[in-house]
C-alpha atoms as a PDB file:
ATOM      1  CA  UNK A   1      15.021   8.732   6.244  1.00  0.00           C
ATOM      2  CA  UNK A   2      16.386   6.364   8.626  1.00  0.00           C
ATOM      3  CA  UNK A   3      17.794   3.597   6.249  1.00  0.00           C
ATOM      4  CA  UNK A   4      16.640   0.661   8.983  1.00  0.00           C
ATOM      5  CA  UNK A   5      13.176  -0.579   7.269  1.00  0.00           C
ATOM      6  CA  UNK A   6      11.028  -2.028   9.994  1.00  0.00           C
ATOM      7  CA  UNK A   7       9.568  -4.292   7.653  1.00  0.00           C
ATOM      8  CA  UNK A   8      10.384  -5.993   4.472  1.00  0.00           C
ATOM      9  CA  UNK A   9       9.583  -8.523   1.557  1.00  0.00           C
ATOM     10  CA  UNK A  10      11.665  -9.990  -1.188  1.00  0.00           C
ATOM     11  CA  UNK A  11       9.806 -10.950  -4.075  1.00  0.00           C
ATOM     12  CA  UNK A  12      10.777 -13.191  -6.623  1.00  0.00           C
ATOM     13  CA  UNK A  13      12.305 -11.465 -10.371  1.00  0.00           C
ATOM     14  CA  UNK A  14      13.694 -13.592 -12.793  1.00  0.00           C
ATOM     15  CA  UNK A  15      15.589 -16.274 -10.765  1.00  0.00           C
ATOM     16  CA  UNK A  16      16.725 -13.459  -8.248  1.00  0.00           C
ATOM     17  CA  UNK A  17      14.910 -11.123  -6.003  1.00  0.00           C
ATOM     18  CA  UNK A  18      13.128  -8.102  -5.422  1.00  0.00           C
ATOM     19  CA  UNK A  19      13.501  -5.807  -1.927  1.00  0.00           C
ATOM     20  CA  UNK A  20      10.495  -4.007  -1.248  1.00  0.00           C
ATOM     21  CA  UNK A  21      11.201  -2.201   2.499  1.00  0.00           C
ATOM     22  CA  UNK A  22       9.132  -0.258   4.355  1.00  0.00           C
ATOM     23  CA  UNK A  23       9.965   2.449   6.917  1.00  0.00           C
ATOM     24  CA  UNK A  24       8.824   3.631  10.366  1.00  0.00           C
ATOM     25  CA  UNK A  25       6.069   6.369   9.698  1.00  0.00           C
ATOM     26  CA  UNK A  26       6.668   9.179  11.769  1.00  0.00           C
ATOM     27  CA  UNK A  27       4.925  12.606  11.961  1.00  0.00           C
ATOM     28  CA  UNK A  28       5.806  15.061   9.252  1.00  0.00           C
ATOM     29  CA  UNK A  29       6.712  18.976  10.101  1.00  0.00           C
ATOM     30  CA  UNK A  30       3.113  19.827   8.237  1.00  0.00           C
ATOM     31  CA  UNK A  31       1.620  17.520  10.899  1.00  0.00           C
ATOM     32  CA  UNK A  32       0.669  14.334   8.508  1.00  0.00           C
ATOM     33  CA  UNK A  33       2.215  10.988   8.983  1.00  0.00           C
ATOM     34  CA  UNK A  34       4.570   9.626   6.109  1.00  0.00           C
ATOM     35  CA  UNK A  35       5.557   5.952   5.203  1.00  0.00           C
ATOM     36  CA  UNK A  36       8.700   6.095   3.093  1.00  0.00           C
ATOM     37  CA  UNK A  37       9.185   2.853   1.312  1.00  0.00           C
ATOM     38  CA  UNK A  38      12.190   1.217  -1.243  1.00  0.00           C
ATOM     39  CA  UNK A  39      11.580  -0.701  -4.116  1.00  0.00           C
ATOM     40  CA  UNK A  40      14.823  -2.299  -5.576  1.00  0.00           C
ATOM     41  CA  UNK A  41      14.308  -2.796  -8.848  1.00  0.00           C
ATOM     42  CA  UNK A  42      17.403  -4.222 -10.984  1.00  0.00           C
ATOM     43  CA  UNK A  43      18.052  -0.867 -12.990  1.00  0.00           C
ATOM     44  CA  UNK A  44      17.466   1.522  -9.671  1.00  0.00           C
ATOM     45  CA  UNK A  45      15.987   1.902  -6.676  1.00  0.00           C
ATOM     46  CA  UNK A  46      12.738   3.540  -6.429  1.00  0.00           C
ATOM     47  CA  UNK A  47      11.998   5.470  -2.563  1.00  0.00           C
ATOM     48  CA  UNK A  48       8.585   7.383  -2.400  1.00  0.00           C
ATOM     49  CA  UNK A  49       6.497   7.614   0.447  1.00  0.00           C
ATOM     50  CA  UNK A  50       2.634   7.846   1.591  1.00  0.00           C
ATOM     51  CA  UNK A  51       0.539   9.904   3.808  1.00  0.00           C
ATOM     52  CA  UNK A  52      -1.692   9.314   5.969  1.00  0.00           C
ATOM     53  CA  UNK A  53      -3.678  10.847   8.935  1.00  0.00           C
ATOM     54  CA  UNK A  54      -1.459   8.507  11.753  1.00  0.00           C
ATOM     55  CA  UNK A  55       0.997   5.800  10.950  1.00  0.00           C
ATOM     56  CA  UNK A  56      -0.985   2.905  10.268  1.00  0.00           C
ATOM     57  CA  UNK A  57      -3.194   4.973   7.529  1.00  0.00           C
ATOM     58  CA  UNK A  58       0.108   6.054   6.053  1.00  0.00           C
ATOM     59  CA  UNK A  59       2.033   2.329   6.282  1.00  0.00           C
ATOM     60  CA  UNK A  60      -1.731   1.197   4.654  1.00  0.00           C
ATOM     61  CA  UNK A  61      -1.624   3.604   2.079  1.00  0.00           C
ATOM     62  CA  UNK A  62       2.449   2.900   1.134  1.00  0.00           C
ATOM     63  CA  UNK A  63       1.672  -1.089   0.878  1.00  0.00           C
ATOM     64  CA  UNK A  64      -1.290  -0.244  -1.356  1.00  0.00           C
ATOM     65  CA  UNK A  65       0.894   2.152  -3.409  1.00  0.00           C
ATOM     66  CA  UNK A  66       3.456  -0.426  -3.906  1.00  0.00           C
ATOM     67  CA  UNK A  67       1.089  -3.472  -4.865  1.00  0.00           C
ATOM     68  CA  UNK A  68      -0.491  -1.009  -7.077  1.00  0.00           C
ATOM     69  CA  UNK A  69       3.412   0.099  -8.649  1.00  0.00           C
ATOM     70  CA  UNK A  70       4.147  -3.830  -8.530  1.00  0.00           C
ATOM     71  CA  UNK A  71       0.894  -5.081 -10.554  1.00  0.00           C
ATOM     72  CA  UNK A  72       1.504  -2.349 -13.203  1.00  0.00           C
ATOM     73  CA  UNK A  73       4.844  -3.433 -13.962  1.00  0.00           C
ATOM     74  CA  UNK A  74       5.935  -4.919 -17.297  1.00  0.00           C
ATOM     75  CA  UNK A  75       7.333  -7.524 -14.920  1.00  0.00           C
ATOM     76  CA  UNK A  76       4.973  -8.260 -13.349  1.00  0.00           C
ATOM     77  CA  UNK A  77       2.195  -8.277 -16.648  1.00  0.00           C
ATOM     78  CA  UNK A  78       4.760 -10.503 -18.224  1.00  0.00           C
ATOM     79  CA  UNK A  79       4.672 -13.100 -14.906  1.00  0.00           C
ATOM     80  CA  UNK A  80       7.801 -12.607 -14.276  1.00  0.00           C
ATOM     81  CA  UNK A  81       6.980 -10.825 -10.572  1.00  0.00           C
ATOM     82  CA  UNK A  82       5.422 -13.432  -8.218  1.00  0.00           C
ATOM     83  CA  UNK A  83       5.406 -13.850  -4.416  1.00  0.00           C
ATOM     84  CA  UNK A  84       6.232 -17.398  -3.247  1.00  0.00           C
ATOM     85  CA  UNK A  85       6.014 -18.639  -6.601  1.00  0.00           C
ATOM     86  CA  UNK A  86       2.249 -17.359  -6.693  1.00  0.00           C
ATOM     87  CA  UNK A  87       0.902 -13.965  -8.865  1.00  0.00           C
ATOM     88  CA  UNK A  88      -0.880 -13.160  -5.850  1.00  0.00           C
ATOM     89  CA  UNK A  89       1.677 -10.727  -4.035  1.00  0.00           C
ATOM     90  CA  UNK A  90      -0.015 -10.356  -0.616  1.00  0.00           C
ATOM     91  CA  UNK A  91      -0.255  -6.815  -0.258  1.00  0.00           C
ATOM     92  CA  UNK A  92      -2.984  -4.627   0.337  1.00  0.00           C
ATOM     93  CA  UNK A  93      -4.758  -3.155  -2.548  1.00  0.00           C
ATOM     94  CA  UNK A  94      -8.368  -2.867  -1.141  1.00  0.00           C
ATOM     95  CA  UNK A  95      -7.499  -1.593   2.014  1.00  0.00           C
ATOM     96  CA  UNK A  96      -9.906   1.530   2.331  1.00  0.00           C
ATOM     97  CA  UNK A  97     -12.569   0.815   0.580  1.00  0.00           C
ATOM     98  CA  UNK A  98     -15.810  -0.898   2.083  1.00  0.00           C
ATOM     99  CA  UNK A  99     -17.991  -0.463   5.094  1.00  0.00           C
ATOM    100  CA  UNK A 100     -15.773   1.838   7.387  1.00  0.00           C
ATOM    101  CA  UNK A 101     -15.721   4.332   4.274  1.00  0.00           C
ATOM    102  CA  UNK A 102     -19.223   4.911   3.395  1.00  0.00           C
ATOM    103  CA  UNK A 103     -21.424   7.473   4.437  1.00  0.00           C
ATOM    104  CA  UNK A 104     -23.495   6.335   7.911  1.00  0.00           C
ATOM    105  CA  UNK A 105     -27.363   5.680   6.673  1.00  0.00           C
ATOM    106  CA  UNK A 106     -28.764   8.853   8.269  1.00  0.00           C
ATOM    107  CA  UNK A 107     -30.766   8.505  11.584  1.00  0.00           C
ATOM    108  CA  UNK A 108     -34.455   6.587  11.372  1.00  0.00           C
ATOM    109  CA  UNK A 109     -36.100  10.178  12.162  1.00  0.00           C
ATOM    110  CA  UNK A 110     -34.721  11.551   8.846  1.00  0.00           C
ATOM    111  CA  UNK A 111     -35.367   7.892   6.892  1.00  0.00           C
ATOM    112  CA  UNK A 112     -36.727   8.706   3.474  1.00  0.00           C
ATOM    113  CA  UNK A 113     -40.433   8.103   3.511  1.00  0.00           C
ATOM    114  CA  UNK A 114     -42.458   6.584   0.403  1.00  0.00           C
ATOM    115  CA  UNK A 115     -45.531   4.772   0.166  1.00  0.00           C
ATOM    116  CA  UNK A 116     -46.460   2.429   2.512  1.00  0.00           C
END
């Protein structure tokens, strides 16, 4: 992993900070994109990464893993985690759901008919 993160944010951690980085997906030898990412907790820190189908699915998917890793914290269930002060950390955890990712309604010559 190249250790220059292309994007970072420090979150607040009782009176000090919190590094979360994120690194430059890039196209795996299997032929899926990964998004490494760093959390730097006190005690250690944490790299991992995500997948995805191109980069921005797999930079997506590692800021939803980490907001989901973050929220689940004793740290953060205690309130002791925040973003500019606020519990609200500003990261993705919705991304992929909605619209985009349900089925198409099927075509009005195969509509369902009922009663009319």
């Amino acid at each position: 992993m190249d250790d220059a993160a292309f994007l970072e944010r420090k979150f607040e951690l009782d009176g000090g900070g919190l590094l979360v980085r994120f690194y430059t997906p890039f196209k795996a030898p299997g032929g899926e994109f990964q998004c490494q990412y760093s959390v730097g907790w006190p005690e250690q820190e944490v790299r991992r990464y995500a997948c995805g189908l191109d980069g921005v699915q797999a930079l997506m998917l590692a800021m939803r893993t980490v907001h989901t890793e973050l929220v689940e914290s004793d740290a953060y269930k205690g309130g002791r985690l925040t973003w500019c002060g606020q519990a609200d950390l500003d990261l993705p955890p919705t991304w992929g759901g909605g619209s985009l990712y349900d089925a198409p309604p099927p075509p009005d010559g195969d509509a369902p008919t009922g009663p009319a």
